[in-house]
C-alpha atoms as a PDB file:
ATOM      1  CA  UNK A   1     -13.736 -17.137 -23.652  1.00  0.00           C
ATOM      2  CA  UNK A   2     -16.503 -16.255 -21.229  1.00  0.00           C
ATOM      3  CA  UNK A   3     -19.106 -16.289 -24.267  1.00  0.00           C
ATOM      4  CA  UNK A   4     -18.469 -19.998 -25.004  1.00  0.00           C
ATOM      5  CA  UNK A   5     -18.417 -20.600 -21.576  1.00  0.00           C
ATOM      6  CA  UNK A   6     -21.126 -19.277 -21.289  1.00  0.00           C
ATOM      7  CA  UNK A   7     -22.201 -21.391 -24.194  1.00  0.00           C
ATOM      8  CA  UNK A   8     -21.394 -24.705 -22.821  1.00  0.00           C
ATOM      9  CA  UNK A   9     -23.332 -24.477 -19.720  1.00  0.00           C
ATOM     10  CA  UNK A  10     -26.592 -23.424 -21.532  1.00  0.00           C
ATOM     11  CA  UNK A  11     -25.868 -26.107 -23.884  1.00  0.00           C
ATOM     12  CA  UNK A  12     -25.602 -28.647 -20.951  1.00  0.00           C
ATOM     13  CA  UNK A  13     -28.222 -26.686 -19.040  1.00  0.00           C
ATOM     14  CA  UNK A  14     -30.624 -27.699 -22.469  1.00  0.00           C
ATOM     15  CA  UNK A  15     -29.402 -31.221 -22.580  1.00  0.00           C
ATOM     16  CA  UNK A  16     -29.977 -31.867 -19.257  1.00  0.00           C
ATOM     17  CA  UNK A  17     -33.520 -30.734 -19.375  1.00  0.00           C
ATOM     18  CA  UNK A  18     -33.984 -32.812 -22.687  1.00  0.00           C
ATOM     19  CA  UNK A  19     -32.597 -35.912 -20.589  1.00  0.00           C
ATOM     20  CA  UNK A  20     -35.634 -35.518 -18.213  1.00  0.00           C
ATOM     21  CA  UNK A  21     -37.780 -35.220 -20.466  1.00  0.00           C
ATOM     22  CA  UNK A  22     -37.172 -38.167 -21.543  1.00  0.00           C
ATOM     23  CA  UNK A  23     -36.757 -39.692 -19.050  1.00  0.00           C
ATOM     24  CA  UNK A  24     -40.178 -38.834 -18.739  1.00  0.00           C
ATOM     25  CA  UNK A  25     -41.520 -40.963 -21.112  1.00  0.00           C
ATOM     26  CA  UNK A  26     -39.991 -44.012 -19.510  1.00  0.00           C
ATOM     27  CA  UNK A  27     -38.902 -46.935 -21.369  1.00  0.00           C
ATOM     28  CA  UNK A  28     -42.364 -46.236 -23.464  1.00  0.00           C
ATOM     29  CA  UNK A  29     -39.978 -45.387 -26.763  1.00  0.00           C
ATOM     30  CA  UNK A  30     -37.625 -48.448 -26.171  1.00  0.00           C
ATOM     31  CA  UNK A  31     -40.827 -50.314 -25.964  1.00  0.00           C
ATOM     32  CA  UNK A  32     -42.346 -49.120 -28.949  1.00  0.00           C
ATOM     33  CA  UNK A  33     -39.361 -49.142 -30.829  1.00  0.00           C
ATOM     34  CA  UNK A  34     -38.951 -53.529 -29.775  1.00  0.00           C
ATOM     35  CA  UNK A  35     -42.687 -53.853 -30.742  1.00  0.00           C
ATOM     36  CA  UNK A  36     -41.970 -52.685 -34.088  1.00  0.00           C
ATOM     37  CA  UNK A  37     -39.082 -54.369 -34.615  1.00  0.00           C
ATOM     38  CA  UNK A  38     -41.147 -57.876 -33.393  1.00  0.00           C
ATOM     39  CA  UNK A  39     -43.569 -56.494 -35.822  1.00  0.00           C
ATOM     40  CA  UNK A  40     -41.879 -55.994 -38.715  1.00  0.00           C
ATOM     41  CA  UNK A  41     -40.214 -59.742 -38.214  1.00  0.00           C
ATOM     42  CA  UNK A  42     -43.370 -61.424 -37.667  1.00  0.00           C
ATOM     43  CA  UNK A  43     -44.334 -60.086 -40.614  1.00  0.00           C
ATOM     44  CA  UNK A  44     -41.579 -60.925 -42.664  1.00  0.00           C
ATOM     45  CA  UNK A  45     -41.622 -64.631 -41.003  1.00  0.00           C
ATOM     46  CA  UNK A  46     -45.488 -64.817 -42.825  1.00  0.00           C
ATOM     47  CA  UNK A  47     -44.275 -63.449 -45.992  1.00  0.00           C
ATOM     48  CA  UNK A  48     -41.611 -66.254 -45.505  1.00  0.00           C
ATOM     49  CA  UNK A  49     -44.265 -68.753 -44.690  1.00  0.00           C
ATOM     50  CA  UNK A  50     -46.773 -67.675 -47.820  1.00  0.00           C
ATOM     51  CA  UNK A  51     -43.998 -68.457 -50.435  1.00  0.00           C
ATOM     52  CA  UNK A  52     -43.207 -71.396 -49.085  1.00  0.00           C
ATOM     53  CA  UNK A  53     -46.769 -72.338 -49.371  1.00  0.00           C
ATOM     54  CA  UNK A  54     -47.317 -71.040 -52.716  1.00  0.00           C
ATOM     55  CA  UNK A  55     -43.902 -72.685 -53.771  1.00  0.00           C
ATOM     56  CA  UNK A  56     -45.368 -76.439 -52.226  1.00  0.00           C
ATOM     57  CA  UNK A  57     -48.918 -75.951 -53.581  1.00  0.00           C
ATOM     58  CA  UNK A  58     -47.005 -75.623 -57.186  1.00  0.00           C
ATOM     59  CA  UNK A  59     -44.829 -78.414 -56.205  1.00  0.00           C
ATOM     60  CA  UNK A  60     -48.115 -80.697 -55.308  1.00  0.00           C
ATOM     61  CA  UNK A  61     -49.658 -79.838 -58.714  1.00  0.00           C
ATOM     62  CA  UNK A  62     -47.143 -80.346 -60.558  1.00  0.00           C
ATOM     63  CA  UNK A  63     -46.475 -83.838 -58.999  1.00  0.00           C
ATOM     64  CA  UNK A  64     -50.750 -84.458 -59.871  1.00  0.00           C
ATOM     65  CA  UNK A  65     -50.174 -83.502 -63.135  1.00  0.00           C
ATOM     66  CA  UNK A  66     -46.960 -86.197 -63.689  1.00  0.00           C
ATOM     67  CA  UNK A  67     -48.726 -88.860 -61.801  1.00  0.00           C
ATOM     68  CA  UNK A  68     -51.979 -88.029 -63.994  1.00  0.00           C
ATOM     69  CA  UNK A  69     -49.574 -88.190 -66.853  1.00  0.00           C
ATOM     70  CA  UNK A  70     -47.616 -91.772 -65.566  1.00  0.00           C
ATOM     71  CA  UNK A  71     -51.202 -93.381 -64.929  1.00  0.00           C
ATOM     72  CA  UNK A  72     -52.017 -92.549 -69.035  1.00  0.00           C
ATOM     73  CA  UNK A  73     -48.577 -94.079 -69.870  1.00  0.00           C
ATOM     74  CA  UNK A  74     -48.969 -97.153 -67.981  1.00  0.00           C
ATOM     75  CA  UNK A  75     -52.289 -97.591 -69.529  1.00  0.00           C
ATOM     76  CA  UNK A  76     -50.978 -97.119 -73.095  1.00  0.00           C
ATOM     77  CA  UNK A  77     -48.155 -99.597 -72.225  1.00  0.00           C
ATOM     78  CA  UNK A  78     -50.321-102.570 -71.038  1.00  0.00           C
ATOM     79  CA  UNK A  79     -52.351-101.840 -74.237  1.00  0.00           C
ATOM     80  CA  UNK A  80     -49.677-101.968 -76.579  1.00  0.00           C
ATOM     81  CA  UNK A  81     -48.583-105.261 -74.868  1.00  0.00           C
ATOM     82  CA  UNK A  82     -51.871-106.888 -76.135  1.00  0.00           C
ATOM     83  CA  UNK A  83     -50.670-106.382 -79.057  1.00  0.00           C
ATOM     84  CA  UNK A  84     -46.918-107.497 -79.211  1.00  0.00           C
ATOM     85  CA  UNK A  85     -45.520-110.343 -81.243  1.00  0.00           C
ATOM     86  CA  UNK A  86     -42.510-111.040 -79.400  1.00  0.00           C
ATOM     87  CA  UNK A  87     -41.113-111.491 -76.083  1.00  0.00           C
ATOM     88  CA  UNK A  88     -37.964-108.779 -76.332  1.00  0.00           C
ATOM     89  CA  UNK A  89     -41.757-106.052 -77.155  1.00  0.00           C
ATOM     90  CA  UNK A  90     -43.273-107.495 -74.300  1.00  0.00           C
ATOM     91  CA  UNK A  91     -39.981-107.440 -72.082  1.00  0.00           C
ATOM     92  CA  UNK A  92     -39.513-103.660 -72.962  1.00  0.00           C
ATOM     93  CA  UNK A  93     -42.689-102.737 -72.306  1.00  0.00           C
ATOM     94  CA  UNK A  94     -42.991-104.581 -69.123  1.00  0.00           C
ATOM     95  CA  UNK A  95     -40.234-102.345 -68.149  1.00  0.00           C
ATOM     96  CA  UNK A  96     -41.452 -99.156 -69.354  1.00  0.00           C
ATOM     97  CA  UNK A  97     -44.007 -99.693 -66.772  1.00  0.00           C
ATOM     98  CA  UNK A  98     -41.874-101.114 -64.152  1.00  0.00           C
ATOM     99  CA  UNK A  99     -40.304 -97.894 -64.707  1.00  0.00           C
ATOM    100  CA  UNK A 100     -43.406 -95.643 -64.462  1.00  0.00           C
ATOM    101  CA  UNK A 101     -44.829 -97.272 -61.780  1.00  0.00           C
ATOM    102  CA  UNK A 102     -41.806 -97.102 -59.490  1.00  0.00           C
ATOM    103  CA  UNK A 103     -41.944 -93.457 -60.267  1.00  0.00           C
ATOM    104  CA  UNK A 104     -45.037 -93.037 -59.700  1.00  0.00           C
ATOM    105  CA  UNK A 105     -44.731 -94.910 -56.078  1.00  0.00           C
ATOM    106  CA  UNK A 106     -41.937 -91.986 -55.209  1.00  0.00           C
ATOM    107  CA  UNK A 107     -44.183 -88.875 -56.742  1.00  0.00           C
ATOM    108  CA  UNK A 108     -47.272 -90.596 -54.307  1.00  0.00           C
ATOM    109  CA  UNK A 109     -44.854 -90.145 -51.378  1.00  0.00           C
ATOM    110  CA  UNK A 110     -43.123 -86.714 -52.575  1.00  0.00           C
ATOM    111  CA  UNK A 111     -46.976 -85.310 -52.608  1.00  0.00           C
ATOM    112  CA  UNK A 112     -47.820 -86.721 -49.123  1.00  0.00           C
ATOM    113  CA  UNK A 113     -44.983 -84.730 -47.885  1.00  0.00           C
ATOM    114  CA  UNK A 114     -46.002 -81.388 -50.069  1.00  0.00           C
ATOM    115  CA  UNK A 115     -49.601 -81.835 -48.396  1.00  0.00           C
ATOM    116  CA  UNK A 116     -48.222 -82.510 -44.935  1.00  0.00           C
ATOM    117  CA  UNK A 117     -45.582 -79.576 -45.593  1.00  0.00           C
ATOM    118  CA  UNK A 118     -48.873 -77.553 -46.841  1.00  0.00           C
ATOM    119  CA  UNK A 119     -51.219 -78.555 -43.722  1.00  0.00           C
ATOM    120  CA  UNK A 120     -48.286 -77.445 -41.861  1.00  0.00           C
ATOM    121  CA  UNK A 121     -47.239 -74.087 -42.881  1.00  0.00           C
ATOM    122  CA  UNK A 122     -51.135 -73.328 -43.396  1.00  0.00           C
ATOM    123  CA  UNK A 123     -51.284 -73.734 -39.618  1.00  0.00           C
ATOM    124  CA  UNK A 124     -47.657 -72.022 -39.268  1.00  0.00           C
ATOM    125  CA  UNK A 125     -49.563 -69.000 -40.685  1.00  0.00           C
ATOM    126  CA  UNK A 126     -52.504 -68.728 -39.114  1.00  0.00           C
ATOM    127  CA  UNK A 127     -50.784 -68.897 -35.545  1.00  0.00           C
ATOM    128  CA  UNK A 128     -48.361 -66.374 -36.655  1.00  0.00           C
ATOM    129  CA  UNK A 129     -51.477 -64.246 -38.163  1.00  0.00           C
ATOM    130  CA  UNK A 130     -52.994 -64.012 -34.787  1.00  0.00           C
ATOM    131  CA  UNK A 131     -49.943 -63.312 -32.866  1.00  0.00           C
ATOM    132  CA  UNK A 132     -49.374 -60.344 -35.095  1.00  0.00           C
ATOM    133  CA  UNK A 133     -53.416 -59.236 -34.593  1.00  0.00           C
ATOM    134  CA  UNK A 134     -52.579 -59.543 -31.040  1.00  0.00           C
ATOM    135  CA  UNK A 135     -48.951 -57.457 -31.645  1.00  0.00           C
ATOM    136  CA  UNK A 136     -50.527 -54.684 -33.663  1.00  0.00           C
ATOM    137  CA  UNK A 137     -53.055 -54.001 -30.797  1.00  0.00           C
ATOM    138  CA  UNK A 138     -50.305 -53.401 -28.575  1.00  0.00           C
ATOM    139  CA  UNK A 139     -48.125 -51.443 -30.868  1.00  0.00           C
ATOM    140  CA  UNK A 140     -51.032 -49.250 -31.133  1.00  0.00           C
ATOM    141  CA  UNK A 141     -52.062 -48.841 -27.883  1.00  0.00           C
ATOM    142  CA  UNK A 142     -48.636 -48.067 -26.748  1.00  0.00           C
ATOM    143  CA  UNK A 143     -47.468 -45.508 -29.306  1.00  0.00           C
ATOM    144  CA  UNK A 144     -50.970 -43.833 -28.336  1.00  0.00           C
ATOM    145  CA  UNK A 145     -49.393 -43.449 -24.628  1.00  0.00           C
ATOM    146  CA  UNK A 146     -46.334 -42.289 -26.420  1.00  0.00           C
ATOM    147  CA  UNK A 147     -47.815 -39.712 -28.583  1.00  0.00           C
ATOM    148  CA  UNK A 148     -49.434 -38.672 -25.451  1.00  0.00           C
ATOM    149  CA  UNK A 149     -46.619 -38.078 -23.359  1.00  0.00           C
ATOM    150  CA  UNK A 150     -44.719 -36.258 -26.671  1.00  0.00           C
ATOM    151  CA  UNK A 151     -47.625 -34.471 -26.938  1.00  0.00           C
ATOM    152  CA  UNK A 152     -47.491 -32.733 -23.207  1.00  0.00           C
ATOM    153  CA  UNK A 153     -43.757 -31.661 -23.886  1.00  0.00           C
ATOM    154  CA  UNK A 154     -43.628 -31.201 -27.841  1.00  0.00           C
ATOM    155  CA  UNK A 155     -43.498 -27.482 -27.450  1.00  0.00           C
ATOM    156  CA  UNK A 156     -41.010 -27.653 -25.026  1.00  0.00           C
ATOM    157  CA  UNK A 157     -38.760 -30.173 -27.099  1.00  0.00           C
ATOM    158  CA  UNK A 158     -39.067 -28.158 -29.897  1.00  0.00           C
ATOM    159  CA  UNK A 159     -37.796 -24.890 -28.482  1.00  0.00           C
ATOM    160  CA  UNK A 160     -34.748 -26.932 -27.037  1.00  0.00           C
ATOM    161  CA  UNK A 161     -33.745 -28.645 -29.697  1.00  0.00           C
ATOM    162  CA  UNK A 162     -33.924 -25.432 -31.817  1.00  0.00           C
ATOM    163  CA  UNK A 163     -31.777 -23.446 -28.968  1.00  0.00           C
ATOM    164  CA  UNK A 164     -29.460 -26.331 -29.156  1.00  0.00           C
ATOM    165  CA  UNK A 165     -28.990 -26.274 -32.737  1.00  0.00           C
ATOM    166  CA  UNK A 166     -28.292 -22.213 -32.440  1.00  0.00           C
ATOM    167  CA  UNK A 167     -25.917 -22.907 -29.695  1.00  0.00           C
ATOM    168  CA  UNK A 168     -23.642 -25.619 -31.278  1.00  0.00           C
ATOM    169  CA  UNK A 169     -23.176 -22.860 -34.521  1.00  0.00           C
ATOM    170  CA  UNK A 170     -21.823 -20.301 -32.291  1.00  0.00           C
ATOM    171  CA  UNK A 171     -19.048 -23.213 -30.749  1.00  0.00           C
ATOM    172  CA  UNK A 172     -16.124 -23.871 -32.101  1.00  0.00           C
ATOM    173  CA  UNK A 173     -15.523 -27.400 -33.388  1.00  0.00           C
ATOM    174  CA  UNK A 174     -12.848 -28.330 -30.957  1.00  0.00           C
ATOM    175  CA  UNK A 175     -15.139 -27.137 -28.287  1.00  0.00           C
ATOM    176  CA  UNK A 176     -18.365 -29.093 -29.108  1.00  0.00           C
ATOM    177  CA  UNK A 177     -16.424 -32.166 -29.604  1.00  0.00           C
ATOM    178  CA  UNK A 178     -14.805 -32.134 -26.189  1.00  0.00           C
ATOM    179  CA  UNK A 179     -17.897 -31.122 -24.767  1.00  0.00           C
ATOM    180  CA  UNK A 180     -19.779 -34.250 -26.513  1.00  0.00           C
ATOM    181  CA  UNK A 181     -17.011 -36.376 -25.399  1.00  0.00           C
ATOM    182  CA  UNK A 182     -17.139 -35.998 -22.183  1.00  0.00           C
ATOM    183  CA  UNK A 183     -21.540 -35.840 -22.200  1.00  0.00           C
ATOM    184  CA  UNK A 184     -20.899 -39.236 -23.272  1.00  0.00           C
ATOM    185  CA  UNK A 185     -18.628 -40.670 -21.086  1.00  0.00           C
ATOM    186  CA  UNK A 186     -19.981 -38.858 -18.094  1.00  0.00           C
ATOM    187  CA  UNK A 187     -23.720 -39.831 -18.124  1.00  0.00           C
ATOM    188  CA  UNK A 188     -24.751 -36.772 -19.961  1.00  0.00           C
ATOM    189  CA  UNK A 189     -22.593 -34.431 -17.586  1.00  0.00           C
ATOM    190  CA  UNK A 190     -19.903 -32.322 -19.083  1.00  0.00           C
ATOM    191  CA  UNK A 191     -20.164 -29.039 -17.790  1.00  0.00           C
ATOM    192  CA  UNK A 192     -20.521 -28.440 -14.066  1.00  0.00           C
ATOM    193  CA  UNK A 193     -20.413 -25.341 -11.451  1.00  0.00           C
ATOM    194  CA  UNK A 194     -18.280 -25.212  -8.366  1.00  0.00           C
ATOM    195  CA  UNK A 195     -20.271 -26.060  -5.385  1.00  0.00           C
ATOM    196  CA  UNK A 196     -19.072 -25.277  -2.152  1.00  0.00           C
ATOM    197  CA  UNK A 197     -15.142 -25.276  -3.113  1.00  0.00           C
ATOM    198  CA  UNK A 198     -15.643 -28.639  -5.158  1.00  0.00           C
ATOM    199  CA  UNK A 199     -16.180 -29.847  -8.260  1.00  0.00           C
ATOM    200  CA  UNK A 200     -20.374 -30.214  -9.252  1.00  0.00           C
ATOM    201  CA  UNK A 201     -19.770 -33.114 -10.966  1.00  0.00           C
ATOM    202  CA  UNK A 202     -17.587 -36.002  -8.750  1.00  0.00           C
ATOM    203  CA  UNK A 203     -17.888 -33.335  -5.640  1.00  0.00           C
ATOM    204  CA  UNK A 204     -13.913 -33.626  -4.939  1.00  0.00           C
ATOM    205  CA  UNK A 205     -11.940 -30.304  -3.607  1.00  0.00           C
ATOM    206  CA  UNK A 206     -10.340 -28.086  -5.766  1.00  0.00           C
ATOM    207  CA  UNK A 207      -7.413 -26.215  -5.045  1.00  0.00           C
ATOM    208  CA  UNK A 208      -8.314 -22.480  -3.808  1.00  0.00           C
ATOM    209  CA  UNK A 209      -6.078 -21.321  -6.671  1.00  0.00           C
ATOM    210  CA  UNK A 210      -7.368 -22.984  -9.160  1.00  0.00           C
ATOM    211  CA  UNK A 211     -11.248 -21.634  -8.436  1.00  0.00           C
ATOM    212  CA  UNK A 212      -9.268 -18.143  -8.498  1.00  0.00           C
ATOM    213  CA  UNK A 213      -8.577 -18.917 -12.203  1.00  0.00           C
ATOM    214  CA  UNK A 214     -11.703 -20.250 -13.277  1.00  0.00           C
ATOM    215  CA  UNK A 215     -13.273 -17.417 -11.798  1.00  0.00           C
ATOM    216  CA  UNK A 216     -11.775 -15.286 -14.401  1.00  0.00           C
ATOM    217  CA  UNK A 217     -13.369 -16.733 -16.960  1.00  0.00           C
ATOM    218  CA  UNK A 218     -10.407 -16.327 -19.225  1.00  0.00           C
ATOM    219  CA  UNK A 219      -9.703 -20.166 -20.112  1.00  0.00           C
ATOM    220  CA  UNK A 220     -11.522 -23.293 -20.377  1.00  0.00           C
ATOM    221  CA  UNK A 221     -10.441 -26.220 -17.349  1.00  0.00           C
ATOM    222  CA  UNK A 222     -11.347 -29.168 -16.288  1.00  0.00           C
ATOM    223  CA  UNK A 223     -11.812 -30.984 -13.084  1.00  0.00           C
ATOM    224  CA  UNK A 224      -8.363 -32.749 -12.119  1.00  0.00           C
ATOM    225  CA  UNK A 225     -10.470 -35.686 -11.158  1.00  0.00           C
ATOM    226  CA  UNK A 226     -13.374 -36.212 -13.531  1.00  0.00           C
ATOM    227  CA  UNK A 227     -12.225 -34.087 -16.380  1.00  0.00           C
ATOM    228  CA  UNK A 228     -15.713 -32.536 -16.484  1.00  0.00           C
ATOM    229  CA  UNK A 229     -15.312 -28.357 -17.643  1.00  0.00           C
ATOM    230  CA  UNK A 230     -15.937 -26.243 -14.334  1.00  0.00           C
ATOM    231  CA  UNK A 231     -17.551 -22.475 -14.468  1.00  0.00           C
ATOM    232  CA  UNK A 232     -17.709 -20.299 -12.113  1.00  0.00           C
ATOM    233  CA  UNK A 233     -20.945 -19.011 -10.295  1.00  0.00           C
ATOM    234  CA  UNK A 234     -20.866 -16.056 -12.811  1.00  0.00           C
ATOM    235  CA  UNK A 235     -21.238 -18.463 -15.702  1.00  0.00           C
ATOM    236  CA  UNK A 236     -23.835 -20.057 -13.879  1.00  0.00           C
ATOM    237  CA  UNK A 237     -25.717 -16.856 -12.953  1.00  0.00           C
ATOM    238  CA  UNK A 238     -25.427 -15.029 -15.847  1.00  0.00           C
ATOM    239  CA  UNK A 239     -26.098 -18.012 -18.734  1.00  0.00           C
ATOM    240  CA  UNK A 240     -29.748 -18.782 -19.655  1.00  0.00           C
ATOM    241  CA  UNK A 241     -31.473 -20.985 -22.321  1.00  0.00           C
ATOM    242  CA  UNK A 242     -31.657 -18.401 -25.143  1.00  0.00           C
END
């Protein structure tokens, strides 16, 4: 028992040191991490934009290519009705080009809106373009500060994280999952010495009998208050990062 108590404190003794140094850094990696995210988005939103502009460019054409194709019809229509030798001719071709004519009013209209919808998402994309110029510059510069600051304390990470991993072998399941449990829910604080007759963690008394049992180092408890693990000043004195 006094092994993986001894355990658990260097593991919190490494996890608290990882906590500063990452603290360290600052909201520099939450940064970062938003920038990319905005990144990534505006860059999807002009991927977006370039079909759409692609897809309305084909629609335009198309519509030139029917209204190129109407014109030629209504042509060939007044033509033939030079030539007719009745009225019921002349009637249905007068239609005919009633008919090509009103669609040709309504494909005139649909391609003002494809060149307005066009103009508009040409100008959609060059906004968004320069935003994301702008955004890359400062995704740069600040995962330069960021690599700077990882830089100074790589080593250091390194080693912990590696002593951490070594550490959480040699615990029991049960163990490591109270131990995480209560990290979580107490601010990264699980395991915690007894200072001055009281608990490290929420600094309430604890019963002089009680320290007389932790102090054996026979069994694992936890403060009545908090429920963060206590040690004893031998645990404390004799644990080290390893």
């Amino acid at each position: 028992m006094q092994n993986k108590l001894q355990y658990l404190f260097t593991l919190q003794t490494i996890d608290t040191r990882l906590k500063e140094i990452e603290e360290l850094k600052g909201d520099l990696p939450v940064l970062v991490n938003d920038l990319e995210k905005k990144f990534n988005e505006q860059q999807q939103k002009i991927k977006e934009l370039n079909l759409t502009l692609k897809q309305s460019k084909i629609n335009r054409d198309n519509a030139d290519v029917e209204l190129i194709d109407l014109a030629e019809k209504i042509e060939k229509y007044k033509s033939q009705q030079l030539h007719v030798k009745s009225n019921k001719q002349y009637d249905a071709l007068t239609k005919e080009i009633e008919m090509a004519e009103e669609k040709s009013t309504k494909l005139e209209k649909e391609m003002e809106l494809f060149e307005g919808k066009i103009k508009i998402t040409k100008t959609d994309i060059e906004n968004l373009t320069a935003q994301l110029e702008e955004m890359s510059t400062e995704l740069e510069d600040r995962k330069g500060e960021l690599q700077e600051v990882n830089r100074e304390h790589e080593k250091e990470e390194l080693k912990l994280h590696h002593e951490r991993e070594k550490l959480s072998v040699r615990l029991d399941k049960a163990g490591l999952e109270r131990y995480e449990r209560i990290r979580k829910a107490k601010g990264g604080q699980a395991v915690v010495p007894i200072k001055r007759d009281s608990c490290g963690g929420c600094y309430n008394r604890i019963p002089p009998q009680k320290i007389l049992e932790i102090r054996q180092n026979s069994n694992l408890y936890s403060c009545e208050h908090c429920g963060r693990i206590l040690v004893s000043d031998h645990i404390t004195e004799t644990s080290s990062v390893i």
